[in-house]
C-alpha atoms as a PDB file:
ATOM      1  CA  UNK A   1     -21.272  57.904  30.160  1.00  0.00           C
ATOM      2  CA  UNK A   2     -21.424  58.795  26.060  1.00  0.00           C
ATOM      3  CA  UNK A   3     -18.061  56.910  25.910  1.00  0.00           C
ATOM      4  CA  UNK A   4     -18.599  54.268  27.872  1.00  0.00           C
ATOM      5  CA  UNK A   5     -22.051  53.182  25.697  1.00  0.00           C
ATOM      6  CA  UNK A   6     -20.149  53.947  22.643  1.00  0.00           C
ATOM      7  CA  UNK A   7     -17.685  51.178  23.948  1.00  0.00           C
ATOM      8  CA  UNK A   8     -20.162  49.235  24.638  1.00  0.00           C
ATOM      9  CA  UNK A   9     -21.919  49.783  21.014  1.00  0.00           C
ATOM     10  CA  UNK A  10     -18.659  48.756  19.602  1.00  0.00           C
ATOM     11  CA  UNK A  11     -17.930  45.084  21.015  1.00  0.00           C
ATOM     12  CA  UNK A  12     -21.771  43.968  20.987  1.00  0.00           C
ATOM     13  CA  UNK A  13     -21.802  45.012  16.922  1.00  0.00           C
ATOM     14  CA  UNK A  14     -18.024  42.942  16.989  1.00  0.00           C
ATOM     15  CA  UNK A  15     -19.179  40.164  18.460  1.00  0.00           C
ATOM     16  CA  UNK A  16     -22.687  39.948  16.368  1.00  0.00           C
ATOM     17  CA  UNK A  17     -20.533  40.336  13.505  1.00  0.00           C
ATOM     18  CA  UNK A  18     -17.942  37.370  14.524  1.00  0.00           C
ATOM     19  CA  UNK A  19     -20.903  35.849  15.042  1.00  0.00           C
ATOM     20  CA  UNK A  20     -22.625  35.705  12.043  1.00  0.00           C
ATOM     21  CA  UNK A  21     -19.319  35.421  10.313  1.00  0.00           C
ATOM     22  CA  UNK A  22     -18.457  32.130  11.929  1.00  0.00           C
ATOM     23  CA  UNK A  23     -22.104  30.636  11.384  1.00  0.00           C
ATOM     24  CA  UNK A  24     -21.204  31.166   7.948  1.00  0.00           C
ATOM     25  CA  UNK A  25     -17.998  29.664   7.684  1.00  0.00           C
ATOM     26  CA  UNK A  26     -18.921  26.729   9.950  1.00  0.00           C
ATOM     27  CA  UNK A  27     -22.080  26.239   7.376  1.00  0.00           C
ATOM     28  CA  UNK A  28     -19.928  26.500   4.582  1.00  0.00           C
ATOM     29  CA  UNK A  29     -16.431  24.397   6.084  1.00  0.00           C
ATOM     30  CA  UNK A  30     -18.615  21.858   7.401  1.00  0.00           C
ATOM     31  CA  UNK A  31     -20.658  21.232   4.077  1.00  0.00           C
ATOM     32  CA  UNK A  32     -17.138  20.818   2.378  1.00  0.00           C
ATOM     33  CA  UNK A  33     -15.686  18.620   4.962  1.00  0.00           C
ATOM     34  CA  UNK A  34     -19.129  16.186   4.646  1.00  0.00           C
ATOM     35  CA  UNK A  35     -19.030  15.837   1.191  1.00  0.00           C
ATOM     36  CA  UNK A  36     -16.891  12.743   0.454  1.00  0.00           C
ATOM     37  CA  UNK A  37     -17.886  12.139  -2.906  1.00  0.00           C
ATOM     38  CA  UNK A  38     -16.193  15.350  -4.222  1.00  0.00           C
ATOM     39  CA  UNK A  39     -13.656  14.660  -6.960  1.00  0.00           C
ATOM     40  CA  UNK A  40     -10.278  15.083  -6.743  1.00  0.00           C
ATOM     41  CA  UNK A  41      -8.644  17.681  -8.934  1.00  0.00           C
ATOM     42  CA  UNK A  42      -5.600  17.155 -11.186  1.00  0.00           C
ATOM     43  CA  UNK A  43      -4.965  20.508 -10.637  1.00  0.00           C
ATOM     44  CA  UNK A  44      -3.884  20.441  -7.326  1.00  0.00           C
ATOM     45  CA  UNK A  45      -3.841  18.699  -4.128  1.00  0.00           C
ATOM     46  CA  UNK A  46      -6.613  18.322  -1.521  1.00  0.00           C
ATOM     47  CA  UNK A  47      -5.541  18.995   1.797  1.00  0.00           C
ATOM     48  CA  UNK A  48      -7.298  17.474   5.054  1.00  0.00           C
ATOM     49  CA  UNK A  49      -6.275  18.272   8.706  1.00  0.00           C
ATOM     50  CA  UNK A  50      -6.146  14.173   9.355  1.00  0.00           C
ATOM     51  CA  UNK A  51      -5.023  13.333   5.847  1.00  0.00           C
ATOM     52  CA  UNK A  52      -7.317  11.774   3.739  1.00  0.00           C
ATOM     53  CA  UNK A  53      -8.160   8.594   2.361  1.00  0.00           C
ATOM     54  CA  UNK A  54      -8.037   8.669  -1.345  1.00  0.00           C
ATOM     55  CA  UNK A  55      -8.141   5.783  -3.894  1.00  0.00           C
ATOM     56  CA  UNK A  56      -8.614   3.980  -7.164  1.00  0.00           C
ATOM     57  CA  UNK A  57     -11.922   2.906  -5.618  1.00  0.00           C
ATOM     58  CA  UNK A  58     -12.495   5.036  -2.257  1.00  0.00           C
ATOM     59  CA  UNK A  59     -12.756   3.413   1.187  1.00  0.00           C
ATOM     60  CA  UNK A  60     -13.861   6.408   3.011  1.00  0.00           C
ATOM     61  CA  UNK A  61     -17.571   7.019   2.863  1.00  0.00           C
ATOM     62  CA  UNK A  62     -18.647   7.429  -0.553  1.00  0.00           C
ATOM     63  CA  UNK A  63     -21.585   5.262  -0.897  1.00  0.00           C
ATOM     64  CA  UNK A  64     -22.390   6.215  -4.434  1.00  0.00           C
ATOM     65  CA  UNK A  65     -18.742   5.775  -6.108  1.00  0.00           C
ATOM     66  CA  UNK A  66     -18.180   2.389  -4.297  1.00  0.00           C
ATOM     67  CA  UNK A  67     -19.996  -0.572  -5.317  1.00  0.00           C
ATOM     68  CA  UNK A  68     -21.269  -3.576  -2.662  1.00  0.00           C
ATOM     69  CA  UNK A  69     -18.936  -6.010  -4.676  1.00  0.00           C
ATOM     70  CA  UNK A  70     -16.016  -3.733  -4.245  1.00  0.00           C
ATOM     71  CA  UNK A  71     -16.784  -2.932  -0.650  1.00  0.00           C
ATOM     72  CA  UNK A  72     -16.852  -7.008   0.291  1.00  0.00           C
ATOM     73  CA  UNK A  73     -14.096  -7.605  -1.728  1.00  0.00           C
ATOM     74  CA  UNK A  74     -11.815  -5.346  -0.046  1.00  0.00           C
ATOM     75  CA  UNK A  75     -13.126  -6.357   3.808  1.00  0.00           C
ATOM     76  CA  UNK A  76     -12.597 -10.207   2.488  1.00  0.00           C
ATOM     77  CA  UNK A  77      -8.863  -8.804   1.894  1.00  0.00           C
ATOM     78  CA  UNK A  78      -8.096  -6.714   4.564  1.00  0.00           C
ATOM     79  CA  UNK A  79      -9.855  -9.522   7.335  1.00  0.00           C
ATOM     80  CA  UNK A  80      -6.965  -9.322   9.554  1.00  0.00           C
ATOM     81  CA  UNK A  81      -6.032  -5.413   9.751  1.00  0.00           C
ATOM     82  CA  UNK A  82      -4.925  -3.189   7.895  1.00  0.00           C
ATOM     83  CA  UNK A  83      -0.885  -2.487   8.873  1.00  0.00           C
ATOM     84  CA  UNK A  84      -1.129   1.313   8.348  1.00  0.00           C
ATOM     85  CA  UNK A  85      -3.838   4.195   7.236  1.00  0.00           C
ATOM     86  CA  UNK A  86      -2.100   6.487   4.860  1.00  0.00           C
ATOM     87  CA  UNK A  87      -3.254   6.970   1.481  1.00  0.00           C
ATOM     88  CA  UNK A  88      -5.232   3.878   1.009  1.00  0.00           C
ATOM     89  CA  UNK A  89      -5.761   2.777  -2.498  1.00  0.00           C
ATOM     90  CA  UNK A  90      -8.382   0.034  -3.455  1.00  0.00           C
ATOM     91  CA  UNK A  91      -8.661  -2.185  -6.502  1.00  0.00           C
ATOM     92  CA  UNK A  92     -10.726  -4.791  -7.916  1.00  0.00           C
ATOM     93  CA  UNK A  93      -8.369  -7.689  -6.209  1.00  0.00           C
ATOM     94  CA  UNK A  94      -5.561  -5.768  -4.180  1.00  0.00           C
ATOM     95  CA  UNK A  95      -5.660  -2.854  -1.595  1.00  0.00           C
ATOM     96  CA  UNK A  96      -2.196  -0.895  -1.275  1.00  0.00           C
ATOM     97  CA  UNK A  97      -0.757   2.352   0.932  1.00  0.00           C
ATOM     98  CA  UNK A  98       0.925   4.879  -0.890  1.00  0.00           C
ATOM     99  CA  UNK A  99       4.171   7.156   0.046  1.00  0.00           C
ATOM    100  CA  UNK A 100       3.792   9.810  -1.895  1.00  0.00           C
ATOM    101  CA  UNK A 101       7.309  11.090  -1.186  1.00  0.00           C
ATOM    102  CA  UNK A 102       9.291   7.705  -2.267  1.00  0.00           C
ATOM    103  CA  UNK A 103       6.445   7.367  -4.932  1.00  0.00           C
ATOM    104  CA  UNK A 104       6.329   3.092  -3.845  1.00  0.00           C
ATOM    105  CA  UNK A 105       4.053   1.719  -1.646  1.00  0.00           C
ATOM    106  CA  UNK A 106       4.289   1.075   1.906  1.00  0.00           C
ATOM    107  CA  UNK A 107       2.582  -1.776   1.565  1.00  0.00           C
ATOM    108  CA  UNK A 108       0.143  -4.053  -0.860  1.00  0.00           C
ATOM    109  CA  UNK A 109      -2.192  -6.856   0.430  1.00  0.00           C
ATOM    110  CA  UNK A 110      -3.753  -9.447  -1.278  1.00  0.00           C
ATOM    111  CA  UNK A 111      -5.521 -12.146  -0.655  1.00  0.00           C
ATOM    112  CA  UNK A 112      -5.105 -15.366  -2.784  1.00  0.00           C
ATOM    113  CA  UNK A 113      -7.609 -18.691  -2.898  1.00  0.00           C
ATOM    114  CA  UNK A 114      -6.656 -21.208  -5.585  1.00  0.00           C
ATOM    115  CA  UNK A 115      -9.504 -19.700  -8.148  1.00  0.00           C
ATOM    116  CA  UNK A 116      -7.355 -16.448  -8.248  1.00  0.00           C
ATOM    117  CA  UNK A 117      -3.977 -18.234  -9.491  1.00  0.00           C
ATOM    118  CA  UNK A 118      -5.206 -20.956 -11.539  1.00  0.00           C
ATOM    119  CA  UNK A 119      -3.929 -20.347 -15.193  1.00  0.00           C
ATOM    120  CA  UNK A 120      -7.067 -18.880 -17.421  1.00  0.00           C
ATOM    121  CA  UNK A 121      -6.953 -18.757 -21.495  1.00  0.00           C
ATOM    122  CA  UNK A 122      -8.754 -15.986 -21.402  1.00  0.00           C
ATOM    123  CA  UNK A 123      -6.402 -14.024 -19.539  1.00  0.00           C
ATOM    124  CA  UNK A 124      -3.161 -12.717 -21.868  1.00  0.00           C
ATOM    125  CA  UNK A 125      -0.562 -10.899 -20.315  1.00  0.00           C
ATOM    126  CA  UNK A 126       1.300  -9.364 -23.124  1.00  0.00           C
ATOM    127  CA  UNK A 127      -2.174  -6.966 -23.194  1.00  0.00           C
ATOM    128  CA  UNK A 128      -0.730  -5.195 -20.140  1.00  0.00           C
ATOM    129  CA  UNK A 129       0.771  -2.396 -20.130  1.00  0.00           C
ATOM    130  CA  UNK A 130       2.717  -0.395 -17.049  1.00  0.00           C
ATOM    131  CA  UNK A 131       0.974   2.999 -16.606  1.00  0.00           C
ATOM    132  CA  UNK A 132       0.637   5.614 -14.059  1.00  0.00           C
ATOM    133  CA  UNK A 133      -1.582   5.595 -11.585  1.00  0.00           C
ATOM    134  CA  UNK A 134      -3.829   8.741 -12.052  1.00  0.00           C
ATOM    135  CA  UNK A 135      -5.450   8.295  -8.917  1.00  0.00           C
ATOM    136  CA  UNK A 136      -2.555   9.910  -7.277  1.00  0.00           C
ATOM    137  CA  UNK A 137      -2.005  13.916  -7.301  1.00  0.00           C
ATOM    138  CA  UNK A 138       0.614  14.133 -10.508  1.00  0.00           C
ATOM    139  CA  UNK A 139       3.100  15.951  -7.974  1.00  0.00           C
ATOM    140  CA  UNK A 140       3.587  12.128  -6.195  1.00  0.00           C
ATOM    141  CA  UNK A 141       3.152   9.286  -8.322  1.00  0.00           C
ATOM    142  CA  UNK A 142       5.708   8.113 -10.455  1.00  0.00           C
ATOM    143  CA  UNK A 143       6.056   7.548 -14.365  1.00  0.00           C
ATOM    144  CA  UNK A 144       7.365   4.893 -16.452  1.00  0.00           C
ATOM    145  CA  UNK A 145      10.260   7.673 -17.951  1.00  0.00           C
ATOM    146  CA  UNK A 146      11.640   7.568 -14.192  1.00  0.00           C
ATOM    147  CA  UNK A 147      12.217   3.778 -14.667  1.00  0.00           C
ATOM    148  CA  UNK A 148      13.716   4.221 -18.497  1.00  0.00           C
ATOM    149  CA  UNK A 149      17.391   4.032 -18.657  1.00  0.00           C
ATOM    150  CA  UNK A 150      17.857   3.376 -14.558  1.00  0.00           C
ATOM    151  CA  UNK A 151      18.978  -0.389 -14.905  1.00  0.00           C
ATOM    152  CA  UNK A 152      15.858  -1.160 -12.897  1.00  0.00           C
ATOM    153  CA  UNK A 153      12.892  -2.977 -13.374  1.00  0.00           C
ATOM    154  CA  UNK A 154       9.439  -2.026 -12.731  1.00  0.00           C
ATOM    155  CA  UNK A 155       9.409  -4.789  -9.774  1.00  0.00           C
ATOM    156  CA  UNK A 156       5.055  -5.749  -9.129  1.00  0.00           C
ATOM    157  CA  UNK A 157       4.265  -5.755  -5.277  1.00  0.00           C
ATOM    158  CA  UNK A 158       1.280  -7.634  -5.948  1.00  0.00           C
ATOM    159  CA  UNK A 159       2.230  -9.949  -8.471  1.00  0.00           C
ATOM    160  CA  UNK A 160       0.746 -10.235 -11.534  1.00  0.00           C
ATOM    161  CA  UNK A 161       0.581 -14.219 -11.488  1.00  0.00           C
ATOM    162  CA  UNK A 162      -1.913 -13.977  -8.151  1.00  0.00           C
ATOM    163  CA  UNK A 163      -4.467 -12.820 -10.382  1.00  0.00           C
ATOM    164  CA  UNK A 164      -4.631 -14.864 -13.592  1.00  0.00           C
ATOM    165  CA  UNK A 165      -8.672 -15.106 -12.975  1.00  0.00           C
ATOM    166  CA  UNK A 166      -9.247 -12.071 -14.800  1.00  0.00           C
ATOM    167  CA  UNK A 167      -7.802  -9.856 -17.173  1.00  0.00           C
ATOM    168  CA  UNK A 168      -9.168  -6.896 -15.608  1.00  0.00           C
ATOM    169  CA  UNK A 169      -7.350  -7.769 -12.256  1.00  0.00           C
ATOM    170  CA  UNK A 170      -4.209  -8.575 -14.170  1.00  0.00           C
ATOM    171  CA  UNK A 171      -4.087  -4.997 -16.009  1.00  0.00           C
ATOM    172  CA  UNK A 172      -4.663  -3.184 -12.164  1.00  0.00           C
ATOM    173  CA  UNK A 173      -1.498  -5.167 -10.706  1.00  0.00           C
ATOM    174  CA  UNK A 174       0.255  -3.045 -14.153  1.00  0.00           C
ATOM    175  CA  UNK A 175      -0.174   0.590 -12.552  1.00  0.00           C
ATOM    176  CA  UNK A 176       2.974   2.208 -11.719  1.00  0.00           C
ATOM    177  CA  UNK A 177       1.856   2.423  -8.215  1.00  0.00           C
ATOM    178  CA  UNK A 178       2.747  -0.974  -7.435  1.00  0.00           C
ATOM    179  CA  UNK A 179       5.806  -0.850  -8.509  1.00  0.00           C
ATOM    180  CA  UNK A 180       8.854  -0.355  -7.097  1.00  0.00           C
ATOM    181  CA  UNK A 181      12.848  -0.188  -8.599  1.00  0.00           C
ATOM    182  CA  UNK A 182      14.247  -3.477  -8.506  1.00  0.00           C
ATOM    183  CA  UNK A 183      17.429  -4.988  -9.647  1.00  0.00           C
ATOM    184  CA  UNK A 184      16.312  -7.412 -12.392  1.00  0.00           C
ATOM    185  CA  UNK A 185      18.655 -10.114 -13.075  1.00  0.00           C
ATOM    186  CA  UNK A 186      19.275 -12.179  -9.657  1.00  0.00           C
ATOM    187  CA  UNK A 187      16.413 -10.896  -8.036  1.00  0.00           C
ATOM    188  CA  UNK A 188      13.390  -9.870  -9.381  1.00  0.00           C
ATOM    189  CA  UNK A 189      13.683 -11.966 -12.182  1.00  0.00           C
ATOM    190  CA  UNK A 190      14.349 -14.727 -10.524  1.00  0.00           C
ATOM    191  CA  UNK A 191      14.960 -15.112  -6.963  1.00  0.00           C
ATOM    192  CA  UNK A 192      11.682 -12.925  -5.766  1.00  0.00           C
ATOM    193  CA  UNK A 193      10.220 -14.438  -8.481  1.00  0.00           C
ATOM    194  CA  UNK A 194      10.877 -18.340  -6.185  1.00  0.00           C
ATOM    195  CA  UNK A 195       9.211 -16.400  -3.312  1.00  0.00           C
ATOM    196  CA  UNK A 196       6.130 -15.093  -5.344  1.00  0.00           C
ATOM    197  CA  UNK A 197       5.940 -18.717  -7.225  1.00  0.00           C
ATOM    198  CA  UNK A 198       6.442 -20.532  -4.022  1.00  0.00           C
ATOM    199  CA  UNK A 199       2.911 -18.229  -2.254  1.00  0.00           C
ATOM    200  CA  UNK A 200       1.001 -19.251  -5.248  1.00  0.00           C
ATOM    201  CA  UNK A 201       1.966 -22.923  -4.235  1.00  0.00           C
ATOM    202  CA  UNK A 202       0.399 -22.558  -0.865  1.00  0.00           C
ATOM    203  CA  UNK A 203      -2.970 -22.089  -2.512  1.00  0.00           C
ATOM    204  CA  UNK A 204      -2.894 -26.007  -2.845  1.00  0.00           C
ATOM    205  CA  UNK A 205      -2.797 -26.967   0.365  1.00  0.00           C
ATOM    206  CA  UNK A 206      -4.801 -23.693   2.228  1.00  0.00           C
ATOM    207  CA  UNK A 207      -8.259 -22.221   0.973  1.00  0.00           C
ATOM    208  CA  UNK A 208      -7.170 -18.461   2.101  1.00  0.00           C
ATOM    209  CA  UNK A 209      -3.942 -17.054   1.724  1.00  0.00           C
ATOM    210  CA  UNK A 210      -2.932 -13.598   2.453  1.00  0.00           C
ATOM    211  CA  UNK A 211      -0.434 -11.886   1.567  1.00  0.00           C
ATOM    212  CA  UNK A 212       1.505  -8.643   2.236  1.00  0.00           C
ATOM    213  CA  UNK A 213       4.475  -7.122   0.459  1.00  0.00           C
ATOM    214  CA  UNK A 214       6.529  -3.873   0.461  1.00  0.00           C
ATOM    215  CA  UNK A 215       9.277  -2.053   0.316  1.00  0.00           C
ATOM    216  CA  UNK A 216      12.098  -1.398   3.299  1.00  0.00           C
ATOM    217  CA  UNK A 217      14.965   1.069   3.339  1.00  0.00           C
ATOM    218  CA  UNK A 218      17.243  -0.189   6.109  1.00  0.00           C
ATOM    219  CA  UNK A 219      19.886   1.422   7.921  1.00  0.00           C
ATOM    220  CA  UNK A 220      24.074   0.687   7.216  1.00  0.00           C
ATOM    221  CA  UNK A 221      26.814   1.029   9.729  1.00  0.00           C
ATOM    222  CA  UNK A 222      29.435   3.278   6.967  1.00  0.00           C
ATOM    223  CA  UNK A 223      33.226   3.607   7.058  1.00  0.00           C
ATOM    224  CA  UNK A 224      33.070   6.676   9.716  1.00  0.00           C
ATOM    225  CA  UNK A 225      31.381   4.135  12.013  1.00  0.00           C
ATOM    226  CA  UNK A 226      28.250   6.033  12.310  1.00  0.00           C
ATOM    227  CA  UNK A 227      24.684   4.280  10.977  1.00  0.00           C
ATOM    228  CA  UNK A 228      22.797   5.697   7.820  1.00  0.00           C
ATOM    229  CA  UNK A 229      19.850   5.030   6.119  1.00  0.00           C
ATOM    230  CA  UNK A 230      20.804   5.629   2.201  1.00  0.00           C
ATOM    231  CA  UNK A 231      19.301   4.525  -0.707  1.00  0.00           C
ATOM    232  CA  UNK A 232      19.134   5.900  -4.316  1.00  0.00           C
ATOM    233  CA  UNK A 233      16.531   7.534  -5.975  1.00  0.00           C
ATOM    234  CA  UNK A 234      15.993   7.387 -10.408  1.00  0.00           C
ATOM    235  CA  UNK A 235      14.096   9.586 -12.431  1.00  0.00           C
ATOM    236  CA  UNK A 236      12.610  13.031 -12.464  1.00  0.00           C
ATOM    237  CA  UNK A 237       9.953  12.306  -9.771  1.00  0.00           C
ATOM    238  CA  UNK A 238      12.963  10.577  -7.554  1.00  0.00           C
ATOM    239  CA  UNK A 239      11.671   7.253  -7.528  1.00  0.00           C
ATOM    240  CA  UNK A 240      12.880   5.454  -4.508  1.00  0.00           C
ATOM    241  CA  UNK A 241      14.929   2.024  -4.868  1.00  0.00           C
ATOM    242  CA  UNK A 242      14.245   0.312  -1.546  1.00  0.00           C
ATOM    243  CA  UNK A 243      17.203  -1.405  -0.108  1.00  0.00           C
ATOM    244  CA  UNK A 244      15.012  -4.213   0.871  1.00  0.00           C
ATOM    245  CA  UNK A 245      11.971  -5.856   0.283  1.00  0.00           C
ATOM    246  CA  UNK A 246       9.524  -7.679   2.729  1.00  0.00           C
ATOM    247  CA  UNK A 247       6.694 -10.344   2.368  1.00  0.00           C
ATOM    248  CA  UNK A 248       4.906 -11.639   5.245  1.00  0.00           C
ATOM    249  CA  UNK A 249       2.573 -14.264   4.506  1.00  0.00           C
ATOM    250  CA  UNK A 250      -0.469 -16.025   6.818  1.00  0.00           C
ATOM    251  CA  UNK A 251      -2.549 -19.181   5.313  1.00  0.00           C
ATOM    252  CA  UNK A 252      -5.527 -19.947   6.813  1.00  0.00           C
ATOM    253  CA  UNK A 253      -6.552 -24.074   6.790  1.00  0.00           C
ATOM    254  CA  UNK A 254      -9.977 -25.182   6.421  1.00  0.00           C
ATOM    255  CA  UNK A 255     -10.653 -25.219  10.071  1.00  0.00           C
ATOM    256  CA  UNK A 256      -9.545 -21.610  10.590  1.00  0.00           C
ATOM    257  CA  UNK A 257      -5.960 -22.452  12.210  1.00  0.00           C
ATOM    258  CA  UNK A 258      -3.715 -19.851  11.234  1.00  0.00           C
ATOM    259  CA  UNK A 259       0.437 -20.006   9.950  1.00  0.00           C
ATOM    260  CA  UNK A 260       2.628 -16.808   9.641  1.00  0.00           C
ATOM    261  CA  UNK A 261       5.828 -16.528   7.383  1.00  0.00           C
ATOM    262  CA  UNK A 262       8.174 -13.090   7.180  1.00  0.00           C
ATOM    263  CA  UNK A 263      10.308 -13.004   4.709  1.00  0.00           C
ATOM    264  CA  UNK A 264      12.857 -10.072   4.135  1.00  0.00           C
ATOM    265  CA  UNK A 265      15.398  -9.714   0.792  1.00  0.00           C
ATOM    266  CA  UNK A 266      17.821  -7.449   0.140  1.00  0.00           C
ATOM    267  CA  UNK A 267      17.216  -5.113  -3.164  1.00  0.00           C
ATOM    268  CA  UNK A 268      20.858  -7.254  -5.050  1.00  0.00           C
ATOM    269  CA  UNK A 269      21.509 -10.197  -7.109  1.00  0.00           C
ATOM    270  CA  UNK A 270      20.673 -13.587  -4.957  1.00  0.00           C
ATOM    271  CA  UNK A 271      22.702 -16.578  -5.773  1.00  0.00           C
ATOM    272  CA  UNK A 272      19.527 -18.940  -6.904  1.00  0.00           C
ATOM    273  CA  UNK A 273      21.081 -21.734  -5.208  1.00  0.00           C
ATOM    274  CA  UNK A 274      19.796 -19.697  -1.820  1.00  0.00           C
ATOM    275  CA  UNK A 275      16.962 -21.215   0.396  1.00  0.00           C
ATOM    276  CA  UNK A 276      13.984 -19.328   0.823  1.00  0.00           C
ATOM    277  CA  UNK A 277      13.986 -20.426   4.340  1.00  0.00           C
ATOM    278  CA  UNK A 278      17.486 -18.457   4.600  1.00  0.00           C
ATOM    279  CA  UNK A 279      15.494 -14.925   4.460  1.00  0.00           C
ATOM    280  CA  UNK A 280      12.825 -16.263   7.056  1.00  0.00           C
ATOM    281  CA  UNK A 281      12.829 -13.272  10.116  1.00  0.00           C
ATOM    282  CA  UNK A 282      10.950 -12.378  12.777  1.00  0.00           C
ATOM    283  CA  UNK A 283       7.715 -10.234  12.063  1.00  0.00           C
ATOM    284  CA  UNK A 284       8.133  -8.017  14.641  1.00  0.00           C
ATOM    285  CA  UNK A 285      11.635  -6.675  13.088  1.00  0.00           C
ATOM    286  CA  UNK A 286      10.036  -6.052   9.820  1.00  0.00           C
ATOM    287  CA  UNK A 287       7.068  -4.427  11.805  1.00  0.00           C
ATOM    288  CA  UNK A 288       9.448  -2.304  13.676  1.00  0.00           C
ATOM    289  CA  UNK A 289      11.415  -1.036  10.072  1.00  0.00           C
ATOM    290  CA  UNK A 290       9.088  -0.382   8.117  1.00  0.00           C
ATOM    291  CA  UNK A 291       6.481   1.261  10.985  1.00  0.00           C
ATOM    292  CA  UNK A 292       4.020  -0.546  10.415  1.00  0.00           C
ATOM    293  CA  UNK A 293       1.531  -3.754  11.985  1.00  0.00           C
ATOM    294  CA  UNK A 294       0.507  -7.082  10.496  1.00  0.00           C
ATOM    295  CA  UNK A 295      -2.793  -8.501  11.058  1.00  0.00           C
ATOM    296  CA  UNK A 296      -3.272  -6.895  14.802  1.00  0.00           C
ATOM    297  CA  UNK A 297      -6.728  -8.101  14.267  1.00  0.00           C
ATOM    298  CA  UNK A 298      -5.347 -11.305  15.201  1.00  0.00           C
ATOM    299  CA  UNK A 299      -3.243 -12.210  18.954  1.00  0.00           C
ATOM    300  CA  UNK A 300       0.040 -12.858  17.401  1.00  0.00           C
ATOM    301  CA  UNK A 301      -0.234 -16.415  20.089  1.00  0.00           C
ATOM    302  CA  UNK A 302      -3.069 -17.280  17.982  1.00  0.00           C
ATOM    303  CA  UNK A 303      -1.299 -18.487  14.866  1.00  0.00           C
ATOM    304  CA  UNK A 304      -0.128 -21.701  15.659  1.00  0.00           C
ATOM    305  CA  UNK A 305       3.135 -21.460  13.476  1.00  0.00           C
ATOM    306  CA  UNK A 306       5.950 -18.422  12.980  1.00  0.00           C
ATOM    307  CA  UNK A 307       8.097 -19.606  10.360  1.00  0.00           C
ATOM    308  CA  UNK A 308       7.665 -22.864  10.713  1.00  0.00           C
ATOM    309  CA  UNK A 309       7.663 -23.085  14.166  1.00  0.00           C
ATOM    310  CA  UNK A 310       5.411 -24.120  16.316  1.00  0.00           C
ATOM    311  CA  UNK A 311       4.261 -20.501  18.473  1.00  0.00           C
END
């Protein structure tokens, strides 16, 4: 009978104890898991059983650290849907998502009205300067010695002609984070340069252009007959040179109708004399690449032109 209370002593003071124990931790976890304003430390990384969503400016609930302006500006660019979740980074005039193991963007959206490209004397570019983006954990983003010496340029995802309003939104589109490695001469200099040149046109003609472009590292049938994805990484942090680059573009006219364009170019010297309209694909194959989904807030059989065809 002695033994058998003595048992029972036992597991009632265990379980009190777990108990109490796990009130505490719960208390404690829970506090930290509710505070979304808490910095992040350049020390090391935060970790989050969902991931988390960090940025220049956050977008998960941080009341205090994000302004109204900021907030609008960002839903007024992301109207249509965001194509993925990880690692969302906001700006003043551009939202991006960031791999943090190519160290490029999956993806950077804009959104582009004729008041955002018009030229501006009070804007001057040669103040810019490429920088790292210290918003990101120092283990992931890249740095402009990775670039130095790799016979690439520091290619802008959201070019820095869609935002000649203002010289602060000109000196964002700078940080290294939207970048990515591309081959200068015959591409970015000048054929992705026609494609960039040639969205900025559509601002004419449409009140609300938007606008998303990324990276794409696309698989190659090899000698042995088999199919790899390979592409080549520079600098310390192993920046990764996409193989391909994507832009998919949807104006909106005055009366709300709705036009798509997907464009896809390879990462290589383009003979100028090439037709924009000769890199025109189908969204869905770009979708299907790169993993991700372009304005799914919108039935794809409500835009009332694919590529210049009538859907």
């Amino acid at each position: 009978m002695a033994r058998k209370l003595n048992k029972y002593t036992f597991l009632g003071a265990v379980s009190l104890g777990s108990f109490f124990a796990g009130s505490i931790f719960e208390k404690y976890y829970g506090k930290c898991n509710q505070d979304y304003s808490l910095p992040v430390s350049s020390d090391f990384p935060r970790f989050s059983i969902f991931g988390s969503v960090l940025a220049a400016t956050p977008l998960s609930p941080a009341p205090v650290q994000q302004s109204p302006t900021s907030a609008s500006r960002v839903s007024q660019i992301m109207k249509y849907g965001f194509p993925s979740l990880d690692n969302i980074r906001s700006f003043d005039d551009y939202v991006l998502s960031y791999d943090r193991r190519n160290r490029v963007a999956h993806w950077v959206f804009e959104h582009l009205t004729h008041e955002h490209v018009v030229h501006n004397d009070k804007v001057d570019r040669s103040k810019c300067d490429f920088k790292p983006d210290e918003s990101i954990h120092p283990f992931f983003r890249s740095d402009n010695s990775d670039y130095r010496g790799s016979g690439f340029d520091r290619g802008h995802l959201a070019a820095a002609g869609n935002h000649k309003a203002n010289q602060k939104h000109v000196e964002q589109t700078f940080y290294l984070s939207n970048m990515a490695p591309q081959v200068g001469r015959g591409f970015n200099r000048d054929s992705w340069n026609r494609l960039e040149r040639y969205v900025r046109k559509l601002t004419r003609n449409y009140p609300n252009v938007y606008v998303c472009t990324g990276p794409l590292y696309l698989p190659r049938k090899e000698s042995d007959g088999k199919t790899y994805i390979k592409y080549q990484v520079i600098g310390s942090n192993n920046v990764a040179v996409p193989t391909h680059f994507f832009k998919v573009v949807v104006v909106e006219s005055s009366s709300g109708e709705l036009e798509l364009e997907a464009y896809v170019m390879p990462n290589q010297v383009i003979d100028d004399a090439t037709p924009l309209t000769s890199f025109l694909v189908p969204p869905e194959s770009i979708e299907r690449a790169a993993g991700l989904l372009f304005f799914d807030n919108v039935s794809r059989n409500k835009f009332s032109k694919i590529n210049g065809k009538k859907n």
